[in-house]
C-alpha atoms as a PDB file:
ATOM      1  CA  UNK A   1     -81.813-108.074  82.016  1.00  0.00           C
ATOM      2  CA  UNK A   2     -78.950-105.641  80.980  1.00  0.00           C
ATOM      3  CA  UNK A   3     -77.228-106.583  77.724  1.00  0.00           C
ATOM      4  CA  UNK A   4     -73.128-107.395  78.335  1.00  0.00           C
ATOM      5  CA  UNK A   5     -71.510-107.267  74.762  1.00  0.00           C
ATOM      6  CA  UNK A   6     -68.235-109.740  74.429  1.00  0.00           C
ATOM      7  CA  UNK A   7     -65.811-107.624  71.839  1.00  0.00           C
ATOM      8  CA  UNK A   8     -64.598-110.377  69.597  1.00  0.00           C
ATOM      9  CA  UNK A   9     -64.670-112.589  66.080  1.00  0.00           C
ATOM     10  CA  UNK A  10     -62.627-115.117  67.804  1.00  0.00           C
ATOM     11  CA  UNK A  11     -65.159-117.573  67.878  1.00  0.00           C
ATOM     12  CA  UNK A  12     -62.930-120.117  70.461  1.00  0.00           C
ATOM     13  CA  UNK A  13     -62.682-116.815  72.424  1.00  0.00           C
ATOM     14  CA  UNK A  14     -66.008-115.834  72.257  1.00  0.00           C
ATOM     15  CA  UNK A  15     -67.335-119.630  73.392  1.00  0.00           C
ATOM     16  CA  UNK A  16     -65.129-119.434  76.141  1.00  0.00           C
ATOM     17  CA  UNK A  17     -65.521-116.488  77.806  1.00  0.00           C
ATOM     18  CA  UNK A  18     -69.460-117.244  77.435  1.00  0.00           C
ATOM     19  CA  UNK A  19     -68.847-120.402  79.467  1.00  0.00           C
ATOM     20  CA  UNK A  20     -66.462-118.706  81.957  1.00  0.00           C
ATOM     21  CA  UNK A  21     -69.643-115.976  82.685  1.00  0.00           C
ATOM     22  CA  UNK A  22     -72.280-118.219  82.385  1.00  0.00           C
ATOM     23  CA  UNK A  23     -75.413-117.486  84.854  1.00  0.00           C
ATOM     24  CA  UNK A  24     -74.263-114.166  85.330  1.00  0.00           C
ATOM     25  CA  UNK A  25     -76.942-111.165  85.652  1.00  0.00           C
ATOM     26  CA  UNK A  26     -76.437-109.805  82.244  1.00  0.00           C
ATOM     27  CA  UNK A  27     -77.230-110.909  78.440  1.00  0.00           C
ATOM     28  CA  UNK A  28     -74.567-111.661  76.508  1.00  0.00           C
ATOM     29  CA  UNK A  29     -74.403-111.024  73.299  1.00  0.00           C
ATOM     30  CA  UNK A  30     -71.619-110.870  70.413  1.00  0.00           C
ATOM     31  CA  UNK A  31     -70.722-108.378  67.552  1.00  0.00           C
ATOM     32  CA  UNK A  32     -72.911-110.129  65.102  1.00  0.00           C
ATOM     33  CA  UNK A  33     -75.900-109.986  67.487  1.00  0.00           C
ATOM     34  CA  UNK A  34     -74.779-106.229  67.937  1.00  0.00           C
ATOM     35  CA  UNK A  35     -74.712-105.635  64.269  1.00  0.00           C
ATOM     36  CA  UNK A  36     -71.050-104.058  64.264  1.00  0.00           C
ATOM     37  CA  UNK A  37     -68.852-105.847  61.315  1.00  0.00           C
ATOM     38  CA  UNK A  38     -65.948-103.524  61.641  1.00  0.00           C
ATOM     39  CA  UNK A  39     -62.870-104.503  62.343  1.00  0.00           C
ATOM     40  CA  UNK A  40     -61.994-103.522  65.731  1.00  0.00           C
ATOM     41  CA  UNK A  41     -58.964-101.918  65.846  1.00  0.00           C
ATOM     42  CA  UNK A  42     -55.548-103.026  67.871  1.00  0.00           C
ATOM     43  CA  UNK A  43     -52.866-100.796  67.883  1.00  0.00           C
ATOM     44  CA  UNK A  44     -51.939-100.605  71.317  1.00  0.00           C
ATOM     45  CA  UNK A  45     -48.332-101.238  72.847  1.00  0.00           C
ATOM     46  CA  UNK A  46     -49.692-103.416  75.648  1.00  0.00           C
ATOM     47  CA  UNK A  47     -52.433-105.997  76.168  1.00  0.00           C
ATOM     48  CA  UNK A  48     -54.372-103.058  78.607  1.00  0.00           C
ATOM     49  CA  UNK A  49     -54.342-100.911  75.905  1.00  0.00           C
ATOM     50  CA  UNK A  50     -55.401-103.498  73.134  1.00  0.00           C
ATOM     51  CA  UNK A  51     -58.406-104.286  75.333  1.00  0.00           C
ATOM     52  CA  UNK A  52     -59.197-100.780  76.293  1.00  0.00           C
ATOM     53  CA  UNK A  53     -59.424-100.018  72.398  1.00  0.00           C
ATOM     54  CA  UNK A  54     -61.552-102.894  71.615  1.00  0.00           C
ATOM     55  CA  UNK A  55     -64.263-102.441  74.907  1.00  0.00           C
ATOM     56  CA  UNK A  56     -64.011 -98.678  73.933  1.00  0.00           C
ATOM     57  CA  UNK A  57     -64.543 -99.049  70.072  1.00  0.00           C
ATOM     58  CA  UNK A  58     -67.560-101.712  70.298  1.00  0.00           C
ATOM     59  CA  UNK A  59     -69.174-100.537  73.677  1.00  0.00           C
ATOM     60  CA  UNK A  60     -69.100 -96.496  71.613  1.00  0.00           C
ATOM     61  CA  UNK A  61     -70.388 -98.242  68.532  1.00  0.00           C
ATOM     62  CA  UNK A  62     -73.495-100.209  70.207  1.00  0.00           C
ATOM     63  CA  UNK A  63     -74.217 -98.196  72.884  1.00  0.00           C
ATOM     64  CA  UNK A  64     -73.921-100.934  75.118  1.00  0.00           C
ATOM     65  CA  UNK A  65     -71.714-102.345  78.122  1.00  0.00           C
ATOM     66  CA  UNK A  66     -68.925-104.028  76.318  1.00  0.00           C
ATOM     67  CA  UNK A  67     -66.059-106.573  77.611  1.00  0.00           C
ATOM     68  CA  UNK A  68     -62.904-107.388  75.727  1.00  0.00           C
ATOM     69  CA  UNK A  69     -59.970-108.872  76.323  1.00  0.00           C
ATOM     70  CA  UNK A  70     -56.625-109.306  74.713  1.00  0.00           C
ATOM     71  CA  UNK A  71     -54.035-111.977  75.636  1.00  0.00           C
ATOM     72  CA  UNK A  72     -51.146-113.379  73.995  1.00  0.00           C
ATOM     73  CA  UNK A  73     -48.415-115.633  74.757  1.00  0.00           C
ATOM     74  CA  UNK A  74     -45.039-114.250  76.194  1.00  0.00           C
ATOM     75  CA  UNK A  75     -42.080-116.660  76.025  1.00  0.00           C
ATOM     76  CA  UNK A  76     -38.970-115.359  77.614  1.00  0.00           C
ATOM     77  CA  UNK A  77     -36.365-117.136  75.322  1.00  0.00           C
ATOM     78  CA  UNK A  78     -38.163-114.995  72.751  1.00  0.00           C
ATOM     79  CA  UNK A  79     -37.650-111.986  74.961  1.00  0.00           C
ATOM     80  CA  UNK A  80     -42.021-111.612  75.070  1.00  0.00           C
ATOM     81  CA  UNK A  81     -42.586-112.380  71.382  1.00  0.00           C
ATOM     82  CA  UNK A  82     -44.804-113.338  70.500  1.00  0.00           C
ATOM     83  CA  UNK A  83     -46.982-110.811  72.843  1.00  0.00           C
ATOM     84  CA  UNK A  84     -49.479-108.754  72.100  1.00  0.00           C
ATOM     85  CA  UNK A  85     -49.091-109.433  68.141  1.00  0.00           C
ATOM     86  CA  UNK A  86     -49.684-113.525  69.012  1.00  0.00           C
ATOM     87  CA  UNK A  87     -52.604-113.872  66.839  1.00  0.00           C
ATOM     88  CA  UNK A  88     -51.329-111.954  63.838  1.00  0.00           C
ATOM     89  CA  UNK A  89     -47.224-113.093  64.526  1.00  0.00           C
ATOM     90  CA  UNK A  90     -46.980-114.286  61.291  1.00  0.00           C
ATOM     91  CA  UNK A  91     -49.773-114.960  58.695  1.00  0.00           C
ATOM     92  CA  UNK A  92     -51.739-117.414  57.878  1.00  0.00           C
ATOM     93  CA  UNK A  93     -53.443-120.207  60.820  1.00  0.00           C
ATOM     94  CA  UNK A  94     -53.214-120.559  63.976  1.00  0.00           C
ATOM     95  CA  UNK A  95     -50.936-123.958  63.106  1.00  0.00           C
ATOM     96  CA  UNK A  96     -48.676-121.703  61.212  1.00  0.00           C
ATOM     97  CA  UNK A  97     -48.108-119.717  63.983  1.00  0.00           C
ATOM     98  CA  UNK A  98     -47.282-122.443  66.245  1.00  0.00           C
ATOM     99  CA  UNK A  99     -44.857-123.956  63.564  1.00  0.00           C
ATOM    100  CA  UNK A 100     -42.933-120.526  63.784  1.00  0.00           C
ATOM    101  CA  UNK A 101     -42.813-120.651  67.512  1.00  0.00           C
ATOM    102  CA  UNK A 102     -41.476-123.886  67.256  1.00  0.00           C
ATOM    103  CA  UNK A 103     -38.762-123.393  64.374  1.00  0.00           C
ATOM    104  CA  UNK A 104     -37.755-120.717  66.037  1.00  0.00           C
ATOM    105  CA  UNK A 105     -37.361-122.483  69.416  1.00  0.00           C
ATOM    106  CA  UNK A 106     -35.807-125.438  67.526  1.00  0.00           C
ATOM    107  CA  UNK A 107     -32.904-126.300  69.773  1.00  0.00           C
ATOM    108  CA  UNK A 108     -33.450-124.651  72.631  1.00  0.00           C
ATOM    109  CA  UNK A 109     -33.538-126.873  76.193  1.00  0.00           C
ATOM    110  CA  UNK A 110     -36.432-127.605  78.007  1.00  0.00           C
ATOM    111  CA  UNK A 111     -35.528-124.707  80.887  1.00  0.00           C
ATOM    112  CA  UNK A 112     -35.131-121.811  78.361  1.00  0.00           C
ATOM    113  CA  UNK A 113     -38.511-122.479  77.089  1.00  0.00           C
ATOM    114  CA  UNK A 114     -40.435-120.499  79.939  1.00  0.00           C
ATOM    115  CA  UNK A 115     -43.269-119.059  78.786  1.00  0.00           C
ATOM    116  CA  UNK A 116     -46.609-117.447  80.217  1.00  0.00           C
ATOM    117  CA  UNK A 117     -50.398-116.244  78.831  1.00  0.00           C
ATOM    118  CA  UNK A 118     -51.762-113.568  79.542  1.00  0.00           C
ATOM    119  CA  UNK A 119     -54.967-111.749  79.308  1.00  0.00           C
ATOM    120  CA  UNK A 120     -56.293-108.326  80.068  1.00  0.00           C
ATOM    121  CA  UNK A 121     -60.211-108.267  79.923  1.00  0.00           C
ATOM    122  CA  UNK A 122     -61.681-104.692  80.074  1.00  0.00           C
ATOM    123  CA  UNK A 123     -65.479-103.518  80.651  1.00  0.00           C
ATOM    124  CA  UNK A 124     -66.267-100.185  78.725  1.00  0.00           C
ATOM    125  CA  UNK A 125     -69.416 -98.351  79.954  1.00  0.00           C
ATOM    126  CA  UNK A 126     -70.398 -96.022  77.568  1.00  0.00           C
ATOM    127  CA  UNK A 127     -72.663 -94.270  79.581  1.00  0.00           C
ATOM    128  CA  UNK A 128     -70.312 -92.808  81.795  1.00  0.00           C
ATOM    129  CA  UNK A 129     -66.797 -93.783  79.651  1.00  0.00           C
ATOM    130  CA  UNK A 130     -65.633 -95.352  82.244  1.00  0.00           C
ATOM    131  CA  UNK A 131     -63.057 -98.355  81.761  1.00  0.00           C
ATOM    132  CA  UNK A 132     -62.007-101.159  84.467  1.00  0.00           C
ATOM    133  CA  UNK A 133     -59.389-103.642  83.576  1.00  0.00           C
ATOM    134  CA  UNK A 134     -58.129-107.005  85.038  1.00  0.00           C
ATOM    135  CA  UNK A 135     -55.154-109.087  84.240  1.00  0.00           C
ATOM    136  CA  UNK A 136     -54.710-112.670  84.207  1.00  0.00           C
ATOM    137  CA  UNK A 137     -51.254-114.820  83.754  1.00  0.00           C
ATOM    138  CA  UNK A 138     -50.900-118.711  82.928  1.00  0.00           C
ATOM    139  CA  UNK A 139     -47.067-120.093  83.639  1.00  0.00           C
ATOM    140  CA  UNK A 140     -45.529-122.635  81.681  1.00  0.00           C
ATOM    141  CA  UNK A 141     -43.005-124.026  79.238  1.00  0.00           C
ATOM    142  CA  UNK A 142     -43.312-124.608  74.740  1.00  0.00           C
ATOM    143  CA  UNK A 143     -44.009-128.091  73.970  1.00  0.00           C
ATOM    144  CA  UNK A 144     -41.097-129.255  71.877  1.00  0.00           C
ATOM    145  CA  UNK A 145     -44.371-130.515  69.340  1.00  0.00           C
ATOM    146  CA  UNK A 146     -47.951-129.850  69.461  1.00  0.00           C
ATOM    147  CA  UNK A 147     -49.839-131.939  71.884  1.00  0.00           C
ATOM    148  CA  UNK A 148     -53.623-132.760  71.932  1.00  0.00           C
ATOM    149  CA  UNK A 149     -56.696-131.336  69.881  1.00  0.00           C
ATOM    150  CA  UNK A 150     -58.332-129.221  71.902  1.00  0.00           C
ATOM    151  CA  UNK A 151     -58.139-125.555  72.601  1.00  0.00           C
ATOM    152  CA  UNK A 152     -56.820-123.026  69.728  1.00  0.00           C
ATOM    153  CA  UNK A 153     -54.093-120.678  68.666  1.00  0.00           C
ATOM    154  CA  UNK A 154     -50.776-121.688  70.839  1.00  0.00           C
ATOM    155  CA  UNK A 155     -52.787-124.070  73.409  1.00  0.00           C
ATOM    156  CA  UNK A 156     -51.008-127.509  71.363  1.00  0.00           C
ATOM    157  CA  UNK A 157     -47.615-126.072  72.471  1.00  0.00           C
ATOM    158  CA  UNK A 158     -48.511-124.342  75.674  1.00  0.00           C
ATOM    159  CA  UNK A 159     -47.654-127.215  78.718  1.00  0.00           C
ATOM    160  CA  UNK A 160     -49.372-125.441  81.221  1.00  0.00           C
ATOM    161  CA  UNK A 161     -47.694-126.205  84.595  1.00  0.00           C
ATOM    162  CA  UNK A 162     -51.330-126.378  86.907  1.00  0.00           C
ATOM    163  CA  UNK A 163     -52.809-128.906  84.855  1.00  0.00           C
ATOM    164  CA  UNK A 164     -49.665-130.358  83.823  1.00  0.00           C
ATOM    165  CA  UNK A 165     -50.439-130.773  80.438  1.00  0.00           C
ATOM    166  CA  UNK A 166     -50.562-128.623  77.402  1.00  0.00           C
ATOM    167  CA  UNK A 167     -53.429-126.597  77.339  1.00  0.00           C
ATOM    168  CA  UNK A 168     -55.087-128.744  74.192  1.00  0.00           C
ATOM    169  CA  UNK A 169     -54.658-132.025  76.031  1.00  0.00           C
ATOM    170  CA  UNK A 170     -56.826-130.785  78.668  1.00  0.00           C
ATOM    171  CA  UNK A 171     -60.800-130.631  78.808  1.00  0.00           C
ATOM    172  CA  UNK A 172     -62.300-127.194  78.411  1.00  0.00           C
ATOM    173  CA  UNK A 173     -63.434-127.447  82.510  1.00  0.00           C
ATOM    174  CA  UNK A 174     -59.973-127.842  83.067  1.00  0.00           C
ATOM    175  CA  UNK A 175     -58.594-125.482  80.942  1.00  0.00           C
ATOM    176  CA  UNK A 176     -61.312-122.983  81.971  1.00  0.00           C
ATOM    177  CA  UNK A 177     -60.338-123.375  85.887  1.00  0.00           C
ATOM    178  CA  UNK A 178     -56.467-122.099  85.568  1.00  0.00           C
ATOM    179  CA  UNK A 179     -56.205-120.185  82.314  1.00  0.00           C
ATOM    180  CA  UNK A 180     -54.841-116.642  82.168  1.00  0.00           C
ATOM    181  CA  UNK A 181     -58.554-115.859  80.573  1.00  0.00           C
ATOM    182  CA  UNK A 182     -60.204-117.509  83.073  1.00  0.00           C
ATOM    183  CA  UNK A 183     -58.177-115.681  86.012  1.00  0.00           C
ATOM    184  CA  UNK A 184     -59.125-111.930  84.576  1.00  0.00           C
ATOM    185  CA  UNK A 185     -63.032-112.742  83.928  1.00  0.00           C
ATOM    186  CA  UNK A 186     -63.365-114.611  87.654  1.00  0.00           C
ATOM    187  CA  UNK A 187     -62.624-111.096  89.022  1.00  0.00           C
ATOM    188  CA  UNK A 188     -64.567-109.356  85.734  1.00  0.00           C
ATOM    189  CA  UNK A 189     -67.367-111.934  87.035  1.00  0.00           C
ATOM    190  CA  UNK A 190     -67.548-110.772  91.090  1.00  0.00           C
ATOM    191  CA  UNK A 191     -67.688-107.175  89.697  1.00  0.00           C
ATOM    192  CA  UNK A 192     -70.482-107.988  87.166  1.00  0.00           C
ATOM    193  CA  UNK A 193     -72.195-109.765  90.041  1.00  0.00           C
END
């Protein structure tokens, strides 16, 4: 069975996306399993191009057929932010990221507090260099205070309007059927099928 290496430390990421490809014809295995303790670089513009660089720089390293994604949270009161730098918007935990969301949203009604995930997941090949990408989006609103204990980074504040709920008050099958993740890797899935 080929060997399909998932491109990240995010260990909440990583258990996901394993559950989200479950059963499919390919190993999975992770950076540690792959021996590569770099840090992968992310200095794209754009979660394609975040993605791109992290596929590219792990599948190049290993030699193997490599998946990443990248995904953030956009929230249009914000105008995007905090986007493709969402995990590293300010420093610190994923709680003190959500705190800055929230101060700065302090205030701000209910209908200015649009807000959407999105993911890019991208499959690097490197035996031909080849690169295919697929996008994913998640609508909803910021939670005017963390809600449920489930989930990770923004998912306390994220009320996801499928599941109607924020994405940490739902169960990970639930969460896993209508998240911007999930959307990208079911068509990353039919093409790994």
């Amino acid at each position: 069975m080929p060997k399909l290496l998932i491109a990240t430390k995010n260990k909440g990421k990583l258990i996901e996306i394993q559950n989200l490809l479950e059963n499919i014809p390919h190993q999975l295995v992770d950076l540690g399993d792959a021996g590569i303790t770099d840090d992968i670089p992310e200095t794209g513009a754009t979660f394609e191009e975040n993605a791109i660089q992290k596929a590219r720089f792990a599948g190049l390293k290993s030699g193997l057929l490599t998946l990443a994604d990248d995904s953030g949270l956009e929230i249009e009161y914000l105008e995007g932010r905090p986007g493709v730098k969402s995990a590293r918007y300010v420093p610190g935990t994923d709680n003190d990221r959500v705190n800055q969301v929230l101060k700065e949203l302090k205030g701000v009604p209910t209908e200015k507090r649009n807000a959407k995930f999105v993911a890019v997941v991208a499959l690097f090949d490197p035996r031909d260099n080849s690169v295919k990408t697929w996008r994913g989006e998640s609508l909803g609103t910021i939670a005017d205070v963390p809600r449920g204990s489930r989930g990770f980074g923004y998912d306390p504040i994220f009320y996801n309007f499928d599941i109607r709920k924020t994405n940490a008050q739902a169960t990970a099958r639930e969460k896993n059927q209508v998240s911007h993740r999930a959307r990208a890797l079911r068509q990353a899935r039919i093409f790994l099928e």
